[in-house]
Protein backbone atom coordinates (compact mmCIF):
# COMPACT_ATOMS: atom_id res chain seq x y z
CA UNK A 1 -26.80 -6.90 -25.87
CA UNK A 2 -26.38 -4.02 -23.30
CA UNK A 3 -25.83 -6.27 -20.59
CA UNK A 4 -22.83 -7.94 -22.09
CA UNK A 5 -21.50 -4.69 -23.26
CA UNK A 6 -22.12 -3.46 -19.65
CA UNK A 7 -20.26 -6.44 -18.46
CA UNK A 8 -17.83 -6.19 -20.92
CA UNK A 9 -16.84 -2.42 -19.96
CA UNK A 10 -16.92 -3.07 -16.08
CA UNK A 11 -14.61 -5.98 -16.68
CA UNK A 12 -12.08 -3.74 -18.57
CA UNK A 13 -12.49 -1.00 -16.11
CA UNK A 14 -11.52 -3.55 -13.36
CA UNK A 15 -8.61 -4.64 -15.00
CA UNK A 16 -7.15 -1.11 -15.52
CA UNK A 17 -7.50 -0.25 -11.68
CA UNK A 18 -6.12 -3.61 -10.59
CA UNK A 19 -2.86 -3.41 -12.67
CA UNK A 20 -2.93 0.20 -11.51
CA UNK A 21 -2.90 -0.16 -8.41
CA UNK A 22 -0.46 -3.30 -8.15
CA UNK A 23 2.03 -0.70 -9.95
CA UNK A 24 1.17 2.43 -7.79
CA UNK A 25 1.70 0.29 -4.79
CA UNK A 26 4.87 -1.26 -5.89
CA UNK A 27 6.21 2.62 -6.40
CA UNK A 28 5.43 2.96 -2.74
CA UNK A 29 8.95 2.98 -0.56
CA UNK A 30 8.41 0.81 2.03
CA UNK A 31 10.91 -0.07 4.99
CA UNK A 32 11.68 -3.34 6.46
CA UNK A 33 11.14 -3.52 10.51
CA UNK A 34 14.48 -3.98 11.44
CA UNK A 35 15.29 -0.59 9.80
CA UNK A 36 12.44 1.05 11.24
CA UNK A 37 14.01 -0.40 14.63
CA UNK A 38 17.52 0.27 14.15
CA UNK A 39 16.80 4.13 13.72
CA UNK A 40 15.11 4.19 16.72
CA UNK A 41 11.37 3.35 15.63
CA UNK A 42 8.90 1.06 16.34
CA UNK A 43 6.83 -1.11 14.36
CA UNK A 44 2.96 -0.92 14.99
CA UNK A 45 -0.32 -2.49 13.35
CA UNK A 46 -2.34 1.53 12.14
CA UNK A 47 -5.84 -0.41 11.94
CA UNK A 48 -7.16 2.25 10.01
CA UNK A 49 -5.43 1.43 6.72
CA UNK A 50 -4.68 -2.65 7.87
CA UNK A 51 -0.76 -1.99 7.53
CA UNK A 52 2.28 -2.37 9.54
CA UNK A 53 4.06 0.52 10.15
CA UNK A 54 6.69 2.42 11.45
CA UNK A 55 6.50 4.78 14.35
CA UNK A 56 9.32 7.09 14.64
CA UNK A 57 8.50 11.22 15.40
CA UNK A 58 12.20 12.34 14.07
CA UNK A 59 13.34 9.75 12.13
CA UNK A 60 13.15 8.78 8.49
CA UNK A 61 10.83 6.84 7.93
CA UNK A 62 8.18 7.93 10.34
CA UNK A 63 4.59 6.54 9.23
CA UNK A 64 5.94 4.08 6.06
CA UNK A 65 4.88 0.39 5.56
CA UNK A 66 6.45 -1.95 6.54
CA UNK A 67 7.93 -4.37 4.05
């Protein structure tokens, strides 16, 4: 009985951070490259996080994802 209830509560949990998540990163603002190029940017892989993104010291959207 503890197991399934154990189950049972990790499977909720999971759901909750899943949807989440999928919302929080919907709210994120994300540019599309030829933006990010047409102010003057470029787009680069940041291995770190496993996103595109784009590169621009005084421009808008310096360190967003790309879209």
């Amino acid at each position: 009985m503890r197991t399934r209830l154990l189950g049972l509560t990790a499977v909720v949990v999971l759901a909750v951070l899943g949807a989440t998540g999928a919302a929080a990163q919907s709210a994120v603002p994300a540019v599309d490259a030829q933006t990010c190029v047409a102010h003057r940017g470029t787009v680069e892989y940041d291995s770190a996080s496993g996103l595109w993104i784009c590169v621009n010291p005084d421009g808008p959207y310096d360190g967003e994802s790309i879209n």
